[in-house]
PDB file of N, CA and C in Angstrom:
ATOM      1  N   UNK A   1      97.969  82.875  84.699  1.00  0.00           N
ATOM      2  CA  UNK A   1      97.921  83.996  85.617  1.00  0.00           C
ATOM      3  C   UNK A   1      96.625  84.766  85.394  1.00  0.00           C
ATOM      4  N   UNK A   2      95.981  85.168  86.393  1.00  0.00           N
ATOM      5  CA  UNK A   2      94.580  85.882  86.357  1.00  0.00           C
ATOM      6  C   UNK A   2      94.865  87.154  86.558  1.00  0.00           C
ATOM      7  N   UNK A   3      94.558  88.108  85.820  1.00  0.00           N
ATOM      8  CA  UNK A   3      94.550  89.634  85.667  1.00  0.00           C
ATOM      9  C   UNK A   3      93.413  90.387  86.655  1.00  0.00           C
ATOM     10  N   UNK A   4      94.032  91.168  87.611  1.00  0.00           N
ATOM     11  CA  UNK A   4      93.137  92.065  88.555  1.00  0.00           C
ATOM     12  C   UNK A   4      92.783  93.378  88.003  1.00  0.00           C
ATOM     13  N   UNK A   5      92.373  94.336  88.165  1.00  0.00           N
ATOM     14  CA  UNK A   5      92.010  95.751  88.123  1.00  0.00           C
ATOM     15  C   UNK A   5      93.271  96.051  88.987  1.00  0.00           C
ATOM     16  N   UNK A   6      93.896  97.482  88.217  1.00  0.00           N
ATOM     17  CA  UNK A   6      94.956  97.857  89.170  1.00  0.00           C
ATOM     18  C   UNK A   6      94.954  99.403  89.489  1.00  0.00           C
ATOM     19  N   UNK A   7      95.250  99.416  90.680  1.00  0.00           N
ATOM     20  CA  UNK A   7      95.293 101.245  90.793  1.00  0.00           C
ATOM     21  C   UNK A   7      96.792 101.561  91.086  1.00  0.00           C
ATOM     22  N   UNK A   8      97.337 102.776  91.220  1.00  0.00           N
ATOM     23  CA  UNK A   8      98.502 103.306  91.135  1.00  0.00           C
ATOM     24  C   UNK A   8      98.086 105.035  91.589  1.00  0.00           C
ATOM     25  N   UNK A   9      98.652 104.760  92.673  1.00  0.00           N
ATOM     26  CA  UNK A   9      99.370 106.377  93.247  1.00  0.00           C
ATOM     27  C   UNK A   9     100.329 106.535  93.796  1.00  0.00           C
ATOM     28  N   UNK A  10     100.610 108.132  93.505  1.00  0.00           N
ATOM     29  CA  UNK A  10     101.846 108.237  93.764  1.00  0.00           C
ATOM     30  C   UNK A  10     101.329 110.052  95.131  1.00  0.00           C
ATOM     31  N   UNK A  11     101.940 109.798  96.213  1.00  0.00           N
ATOM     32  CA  UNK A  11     101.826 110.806  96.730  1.00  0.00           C
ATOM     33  C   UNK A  11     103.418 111.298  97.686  1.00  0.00           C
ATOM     34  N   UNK A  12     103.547 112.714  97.639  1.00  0.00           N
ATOM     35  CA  UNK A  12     104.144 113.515  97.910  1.00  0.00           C
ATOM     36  C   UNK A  12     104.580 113.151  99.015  1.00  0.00           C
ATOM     37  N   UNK A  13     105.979 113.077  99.261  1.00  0.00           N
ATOM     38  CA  UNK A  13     106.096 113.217 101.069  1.00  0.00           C
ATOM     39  C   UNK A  13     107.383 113.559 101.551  1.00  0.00           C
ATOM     40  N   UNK A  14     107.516 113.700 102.543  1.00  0.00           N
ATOM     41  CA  UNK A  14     108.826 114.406 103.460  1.00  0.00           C
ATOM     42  C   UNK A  14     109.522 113.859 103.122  1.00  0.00           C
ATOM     43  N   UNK A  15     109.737 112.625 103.797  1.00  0.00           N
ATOM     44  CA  UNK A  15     111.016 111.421 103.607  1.00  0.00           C
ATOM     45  C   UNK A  15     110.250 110.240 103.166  1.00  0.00           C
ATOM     46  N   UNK A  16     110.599 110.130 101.905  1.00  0.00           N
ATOM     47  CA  UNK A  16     110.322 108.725 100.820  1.00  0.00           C
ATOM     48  C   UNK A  16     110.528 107.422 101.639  1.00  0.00           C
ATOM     49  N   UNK A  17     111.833 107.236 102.651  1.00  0.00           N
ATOM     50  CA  UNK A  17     111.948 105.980 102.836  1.00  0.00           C
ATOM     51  C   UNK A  17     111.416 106.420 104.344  1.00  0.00           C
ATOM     52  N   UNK A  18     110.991 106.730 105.083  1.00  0.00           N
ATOM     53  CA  UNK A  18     110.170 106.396 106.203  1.00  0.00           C
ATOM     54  C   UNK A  18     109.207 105.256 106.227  1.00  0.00           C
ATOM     55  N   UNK A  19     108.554 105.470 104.604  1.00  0.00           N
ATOM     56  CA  UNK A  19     107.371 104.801 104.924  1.00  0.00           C
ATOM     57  C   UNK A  19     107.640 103.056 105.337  1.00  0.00           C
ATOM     58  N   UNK A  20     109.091 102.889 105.293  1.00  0.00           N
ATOM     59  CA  UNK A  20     109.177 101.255 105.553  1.00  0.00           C
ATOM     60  C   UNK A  20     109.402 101.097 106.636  1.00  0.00           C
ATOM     61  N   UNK A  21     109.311 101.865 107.609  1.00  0.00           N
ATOM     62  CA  UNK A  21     109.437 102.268 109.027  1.00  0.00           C
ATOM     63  C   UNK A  21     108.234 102.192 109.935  1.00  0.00           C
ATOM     64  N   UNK A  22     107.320 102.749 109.119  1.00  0.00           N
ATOM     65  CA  UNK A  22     106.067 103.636 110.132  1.00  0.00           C
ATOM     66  C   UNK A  22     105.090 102.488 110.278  1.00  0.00           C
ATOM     67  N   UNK A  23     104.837 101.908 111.241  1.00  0.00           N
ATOM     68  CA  UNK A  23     103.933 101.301 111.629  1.00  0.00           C
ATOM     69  C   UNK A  23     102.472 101.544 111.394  1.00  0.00           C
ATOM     70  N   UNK A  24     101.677 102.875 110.968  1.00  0.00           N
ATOM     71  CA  UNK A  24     100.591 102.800 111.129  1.00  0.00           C
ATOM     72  C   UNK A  24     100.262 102.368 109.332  1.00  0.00           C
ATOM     73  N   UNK A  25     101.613 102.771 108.572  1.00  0.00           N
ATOM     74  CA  UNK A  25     101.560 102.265 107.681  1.00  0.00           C
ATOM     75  C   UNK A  25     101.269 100.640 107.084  1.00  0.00           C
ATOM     76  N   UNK A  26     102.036 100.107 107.849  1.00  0.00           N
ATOM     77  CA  UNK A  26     102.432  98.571 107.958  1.00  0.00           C
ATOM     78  C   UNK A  26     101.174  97.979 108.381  1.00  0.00           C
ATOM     79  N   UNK A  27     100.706  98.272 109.765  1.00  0.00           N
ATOM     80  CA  UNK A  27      99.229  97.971 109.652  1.00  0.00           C
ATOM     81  C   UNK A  27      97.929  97.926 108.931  1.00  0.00           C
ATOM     82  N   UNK A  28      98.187  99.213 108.194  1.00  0.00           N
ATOM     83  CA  UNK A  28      96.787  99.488 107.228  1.00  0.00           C
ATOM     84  C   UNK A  28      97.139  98.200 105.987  1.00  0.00           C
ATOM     85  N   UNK A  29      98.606  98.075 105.462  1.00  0.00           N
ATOM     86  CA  UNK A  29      98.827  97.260 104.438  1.00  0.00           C
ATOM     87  C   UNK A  29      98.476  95.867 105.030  1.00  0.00           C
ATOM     88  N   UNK A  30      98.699  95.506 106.081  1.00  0.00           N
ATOM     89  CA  UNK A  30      98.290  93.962 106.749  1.00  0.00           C
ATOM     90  C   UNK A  30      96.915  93.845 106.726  1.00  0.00           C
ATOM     91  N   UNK A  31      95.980  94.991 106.976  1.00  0.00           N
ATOM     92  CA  UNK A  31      94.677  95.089 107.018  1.00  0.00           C
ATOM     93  C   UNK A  31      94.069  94.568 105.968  1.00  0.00           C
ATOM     94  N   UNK A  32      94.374  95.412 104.512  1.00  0.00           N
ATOM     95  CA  UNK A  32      94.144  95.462 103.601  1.00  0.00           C
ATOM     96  C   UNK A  32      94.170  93.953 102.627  1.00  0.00           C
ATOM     97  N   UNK A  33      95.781  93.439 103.142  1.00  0.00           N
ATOM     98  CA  UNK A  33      96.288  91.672 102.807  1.00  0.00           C
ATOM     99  C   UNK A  33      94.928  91.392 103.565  1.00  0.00           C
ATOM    100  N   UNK A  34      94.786  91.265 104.615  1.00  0.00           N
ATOM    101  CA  UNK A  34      93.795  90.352 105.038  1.00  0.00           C
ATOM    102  C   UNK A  34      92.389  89.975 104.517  1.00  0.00           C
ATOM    103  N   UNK A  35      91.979  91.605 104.272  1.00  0.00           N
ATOM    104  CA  UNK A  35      90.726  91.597 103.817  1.00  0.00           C
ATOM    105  C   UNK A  35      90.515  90.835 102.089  1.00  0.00           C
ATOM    106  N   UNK A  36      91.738  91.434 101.128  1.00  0.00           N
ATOM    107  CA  UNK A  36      91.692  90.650 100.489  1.00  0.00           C
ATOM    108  C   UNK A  36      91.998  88.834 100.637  1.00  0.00           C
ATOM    109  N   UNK A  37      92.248  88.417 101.278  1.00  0.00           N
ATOM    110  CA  UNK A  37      92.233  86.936 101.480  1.00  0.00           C
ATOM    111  C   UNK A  37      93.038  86.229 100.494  1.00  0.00           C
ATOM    112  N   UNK A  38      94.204  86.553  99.644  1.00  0.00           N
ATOM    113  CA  UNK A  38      94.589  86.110  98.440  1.00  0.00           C
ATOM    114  C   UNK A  38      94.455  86.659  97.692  1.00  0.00           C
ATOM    115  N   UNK A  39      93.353  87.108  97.191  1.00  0.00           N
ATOM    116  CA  UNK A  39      93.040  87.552  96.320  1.00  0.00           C
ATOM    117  C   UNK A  39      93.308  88.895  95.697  1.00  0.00           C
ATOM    118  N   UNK A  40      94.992  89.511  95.276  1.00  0.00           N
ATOM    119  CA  UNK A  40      95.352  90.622  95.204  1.00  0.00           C
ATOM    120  C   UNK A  40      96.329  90.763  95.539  1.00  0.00           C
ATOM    121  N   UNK A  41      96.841  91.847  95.154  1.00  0.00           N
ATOM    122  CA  UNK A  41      98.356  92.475  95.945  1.00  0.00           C
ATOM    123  C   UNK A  41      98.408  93.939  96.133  1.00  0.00           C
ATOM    124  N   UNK A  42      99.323  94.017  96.707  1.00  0.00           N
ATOM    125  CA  UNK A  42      99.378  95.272  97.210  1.00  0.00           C
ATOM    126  C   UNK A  42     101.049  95.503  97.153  1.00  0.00           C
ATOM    127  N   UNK A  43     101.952  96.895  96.823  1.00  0.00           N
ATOM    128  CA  UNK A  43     102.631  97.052  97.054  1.00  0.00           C
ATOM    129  C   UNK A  43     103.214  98.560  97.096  1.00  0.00           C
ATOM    130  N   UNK A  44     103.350  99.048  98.150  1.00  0.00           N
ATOM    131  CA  UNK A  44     103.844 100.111  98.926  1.00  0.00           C
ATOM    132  C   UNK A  44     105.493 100.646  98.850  1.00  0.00           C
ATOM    133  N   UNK A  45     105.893 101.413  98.457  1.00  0.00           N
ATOM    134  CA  UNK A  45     107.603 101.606  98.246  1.00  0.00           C
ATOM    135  C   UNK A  45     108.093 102.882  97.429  1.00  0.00           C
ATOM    136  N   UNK A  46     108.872 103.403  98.462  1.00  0.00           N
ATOM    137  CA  UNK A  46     109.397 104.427  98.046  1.00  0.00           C
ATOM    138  C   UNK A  46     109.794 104.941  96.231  1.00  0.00           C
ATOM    139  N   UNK A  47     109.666 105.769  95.465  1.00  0.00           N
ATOM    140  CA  UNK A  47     110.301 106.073  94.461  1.00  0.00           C
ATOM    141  C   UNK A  47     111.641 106.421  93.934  1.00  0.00           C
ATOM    142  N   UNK A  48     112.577 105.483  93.533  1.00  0.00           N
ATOM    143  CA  UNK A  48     114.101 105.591  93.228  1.00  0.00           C
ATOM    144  C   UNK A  48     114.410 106.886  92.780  1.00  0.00           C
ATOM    145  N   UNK A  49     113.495 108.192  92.344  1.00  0.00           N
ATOM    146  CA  UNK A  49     114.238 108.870  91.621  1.00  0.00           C
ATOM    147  C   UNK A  49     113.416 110.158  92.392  1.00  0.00           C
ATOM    148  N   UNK A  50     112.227 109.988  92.571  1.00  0.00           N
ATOM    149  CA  UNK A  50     111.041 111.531  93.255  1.00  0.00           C
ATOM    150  C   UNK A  50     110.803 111.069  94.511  1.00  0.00           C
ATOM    151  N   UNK A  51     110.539 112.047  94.937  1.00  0.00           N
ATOM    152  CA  UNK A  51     110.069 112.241  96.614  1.00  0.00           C
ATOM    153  C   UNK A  51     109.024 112.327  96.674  1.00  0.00           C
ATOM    154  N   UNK A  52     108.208 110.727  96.274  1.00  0.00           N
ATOM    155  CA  UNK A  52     107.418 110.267  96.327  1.00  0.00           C
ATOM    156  C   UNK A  52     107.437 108.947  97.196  1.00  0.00           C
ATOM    157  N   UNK A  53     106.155 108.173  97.556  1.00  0.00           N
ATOM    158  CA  UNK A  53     105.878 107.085  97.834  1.00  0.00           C
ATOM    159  C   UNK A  53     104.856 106.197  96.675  1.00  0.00           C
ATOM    160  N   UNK A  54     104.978 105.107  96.233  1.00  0.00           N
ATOM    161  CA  UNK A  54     104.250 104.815  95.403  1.00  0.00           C
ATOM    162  C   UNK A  54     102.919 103.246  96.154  1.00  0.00           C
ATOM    163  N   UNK A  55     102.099 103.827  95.957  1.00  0.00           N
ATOM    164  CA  UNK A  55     100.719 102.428  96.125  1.00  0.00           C
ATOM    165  C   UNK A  55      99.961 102.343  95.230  1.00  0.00           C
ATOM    166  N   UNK A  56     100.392 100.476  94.742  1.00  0.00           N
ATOM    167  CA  UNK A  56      99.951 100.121  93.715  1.00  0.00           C
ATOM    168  C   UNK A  56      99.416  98.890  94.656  1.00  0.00           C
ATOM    169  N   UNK A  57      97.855  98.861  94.011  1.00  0.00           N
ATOM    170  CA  UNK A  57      97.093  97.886  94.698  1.00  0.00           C
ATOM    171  C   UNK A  57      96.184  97.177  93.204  1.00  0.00           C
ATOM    172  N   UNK A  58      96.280  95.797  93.503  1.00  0.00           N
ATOM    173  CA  UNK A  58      95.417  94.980  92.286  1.00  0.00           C
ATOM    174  C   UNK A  58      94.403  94.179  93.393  1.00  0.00           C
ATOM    175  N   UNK A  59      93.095  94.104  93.090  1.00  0.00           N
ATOM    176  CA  UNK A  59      92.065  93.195  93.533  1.00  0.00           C
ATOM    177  C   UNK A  59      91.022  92.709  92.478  1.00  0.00           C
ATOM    178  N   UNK A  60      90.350  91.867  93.016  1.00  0.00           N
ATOM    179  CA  UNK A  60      89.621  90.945  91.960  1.00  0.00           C
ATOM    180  C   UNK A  60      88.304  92.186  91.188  1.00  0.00           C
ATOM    181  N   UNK A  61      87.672  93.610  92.132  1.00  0.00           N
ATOM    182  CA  UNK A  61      87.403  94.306  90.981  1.00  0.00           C
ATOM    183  C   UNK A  61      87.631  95.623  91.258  1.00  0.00           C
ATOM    184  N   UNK A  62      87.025  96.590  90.368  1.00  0.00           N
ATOM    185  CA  UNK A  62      87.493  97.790  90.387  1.00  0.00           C
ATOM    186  C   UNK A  62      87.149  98.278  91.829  1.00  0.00           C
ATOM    187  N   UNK A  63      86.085  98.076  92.235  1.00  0.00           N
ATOM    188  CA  UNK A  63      85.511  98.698  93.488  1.00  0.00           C
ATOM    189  C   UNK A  63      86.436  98.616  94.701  1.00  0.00           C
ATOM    190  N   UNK A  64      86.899  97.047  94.805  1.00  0.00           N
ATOM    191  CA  UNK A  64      87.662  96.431  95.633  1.00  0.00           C
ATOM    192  C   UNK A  64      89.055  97.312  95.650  1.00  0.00           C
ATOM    193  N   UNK A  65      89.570  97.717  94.492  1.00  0.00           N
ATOM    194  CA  UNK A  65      90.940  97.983  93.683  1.00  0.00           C
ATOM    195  C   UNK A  65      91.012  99.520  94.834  1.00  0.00           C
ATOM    196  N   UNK A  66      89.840 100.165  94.227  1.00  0.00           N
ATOM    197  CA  UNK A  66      89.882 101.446  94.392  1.00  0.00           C
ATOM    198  C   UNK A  66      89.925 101.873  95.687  1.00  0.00           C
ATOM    199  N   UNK A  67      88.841 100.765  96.353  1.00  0.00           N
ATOM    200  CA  UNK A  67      88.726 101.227  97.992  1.00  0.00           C
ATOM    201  C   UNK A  67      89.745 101.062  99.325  1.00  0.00           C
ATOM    202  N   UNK A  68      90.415  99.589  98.524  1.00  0.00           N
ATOM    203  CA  UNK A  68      92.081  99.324  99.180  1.00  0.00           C
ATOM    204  C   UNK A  68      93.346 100.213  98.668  1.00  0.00           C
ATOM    205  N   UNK A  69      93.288 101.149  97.772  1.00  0.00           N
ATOM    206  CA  UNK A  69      94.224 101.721  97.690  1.00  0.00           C
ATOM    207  C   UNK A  69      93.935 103.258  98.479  1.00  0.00           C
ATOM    208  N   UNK A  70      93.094 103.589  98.207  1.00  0.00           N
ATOM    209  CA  UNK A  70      92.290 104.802  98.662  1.00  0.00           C
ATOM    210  C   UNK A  70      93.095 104.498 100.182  1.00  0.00           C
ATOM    211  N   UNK A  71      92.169 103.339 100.814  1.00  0.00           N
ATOM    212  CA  UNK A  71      92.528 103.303 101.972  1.00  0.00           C
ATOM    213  C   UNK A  71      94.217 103.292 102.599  1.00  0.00           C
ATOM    214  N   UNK A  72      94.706 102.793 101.998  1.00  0.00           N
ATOM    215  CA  UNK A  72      96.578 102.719 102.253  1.00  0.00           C
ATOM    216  C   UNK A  72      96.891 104.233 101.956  1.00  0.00           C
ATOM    217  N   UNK A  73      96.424 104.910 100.604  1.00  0.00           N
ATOM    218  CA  UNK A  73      96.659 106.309 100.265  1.00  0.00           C
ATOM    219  C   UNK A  73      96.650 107.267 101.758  1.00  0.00           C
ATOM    220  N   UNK A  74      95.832 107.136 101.933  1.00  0.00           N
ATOM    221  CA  UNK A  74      94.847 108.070 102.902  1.00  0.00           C
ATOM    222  C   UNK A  74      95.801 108.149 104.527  1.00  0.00           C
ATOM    223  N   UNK A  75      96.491 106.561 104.932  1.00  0.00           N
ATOM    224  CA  UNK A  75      97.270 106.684 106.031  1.00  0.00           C
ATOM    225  C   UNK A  75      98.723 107.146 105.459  1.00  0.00           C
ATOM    226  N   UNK A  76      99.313 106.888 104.265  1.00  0.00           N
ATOM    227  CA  UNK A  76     100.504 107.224 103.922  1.00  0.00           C
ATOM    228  C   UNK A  76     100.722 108.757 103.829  1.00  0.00           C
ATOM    229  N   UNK A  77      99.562 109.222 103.074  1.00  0.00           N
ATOM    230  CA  UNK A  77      99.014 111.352 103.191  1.00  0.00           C
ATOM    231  C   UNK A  77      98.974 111.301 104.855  1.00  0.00           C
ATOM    232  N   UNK A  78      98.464 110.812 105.722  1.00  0.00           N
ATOM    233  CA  UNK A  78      98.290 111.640 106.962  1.00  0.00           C
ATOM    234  C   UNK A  78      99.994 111.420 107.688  1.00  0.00           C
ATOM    235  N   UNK A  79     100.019 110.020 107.528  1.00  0.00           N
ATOM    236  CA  UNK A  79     101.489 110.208 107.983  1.00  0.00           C
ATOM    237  C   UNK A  79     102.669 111.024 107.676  1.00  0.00           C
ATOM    238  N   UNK A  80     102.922 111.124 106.325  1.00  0.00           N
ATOM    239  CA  UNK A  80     104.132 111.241 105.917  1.00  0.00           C
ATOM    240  C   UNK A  80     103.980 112.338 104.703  1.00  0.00           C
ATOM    241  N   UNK A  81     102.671 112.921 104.062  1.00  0.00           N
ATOM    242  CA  UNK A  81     102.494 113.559 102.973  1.00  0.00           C
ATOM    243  C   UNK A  81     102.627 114.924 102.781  1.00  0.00           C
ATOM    244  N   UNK A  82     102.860 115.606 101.833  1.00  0.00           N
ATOM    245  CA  UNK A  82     103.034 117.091 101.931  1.00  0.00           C
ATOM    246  C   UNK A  82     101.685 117.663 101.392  1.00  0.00           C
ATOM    247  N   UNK A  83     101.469 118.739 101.818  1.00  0.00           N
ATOM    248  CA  UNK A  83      99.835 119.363 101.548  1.00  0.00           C
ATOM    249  C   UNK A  83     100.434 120.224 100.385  1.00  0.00           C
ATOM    250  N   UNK A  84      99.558 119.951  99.473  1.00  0.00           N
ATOM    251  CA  UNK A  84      99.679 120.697  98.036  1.00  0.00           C
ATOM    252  C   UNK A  84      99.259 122.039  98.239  1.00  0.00           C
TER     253      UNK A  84
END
């Protein structure tokens, strides 16, 4: 098994399980599969215990890691996130 760079966030939101709902969500994560080509994962999903959403993204490097999670972050905050 080959080891990626991994990122992990966790952001705030209304309703935790929407996000398996929301389409603009679902898109950005298909985007993201694509661009990585294999190479990575991605996984998006509510938190069992906080009213949170959690995105954890691995790619082949940090740059890659950072800029695909950023990016999933960024539609899950506009959709569904609470302003601190």
């Amino acid at each position: 098994m080959q080891t990626y760079p991994q990122k992990l966030v966790n952001i705030r939101v209304t309703d935790k399980h929407a996000v398996t709902d929301n389409p603009k969500v679902h898109a950005v994560i298909e985007d993201v599969e694509k661009d990585m080509a294999g190479n990575g994962r991605v996984l998006v999903r509510p938190s069992g215990t906080e009213p949170l959403v959690r995105v954890m993204v691995e790619a082949k490097t940090a740059e890659e890691t950072e800029s695909y999670c950023n990016r999933i972050a960024a539609v899950v905050q506009e959709e569904m996130g609470l302003d601190n």
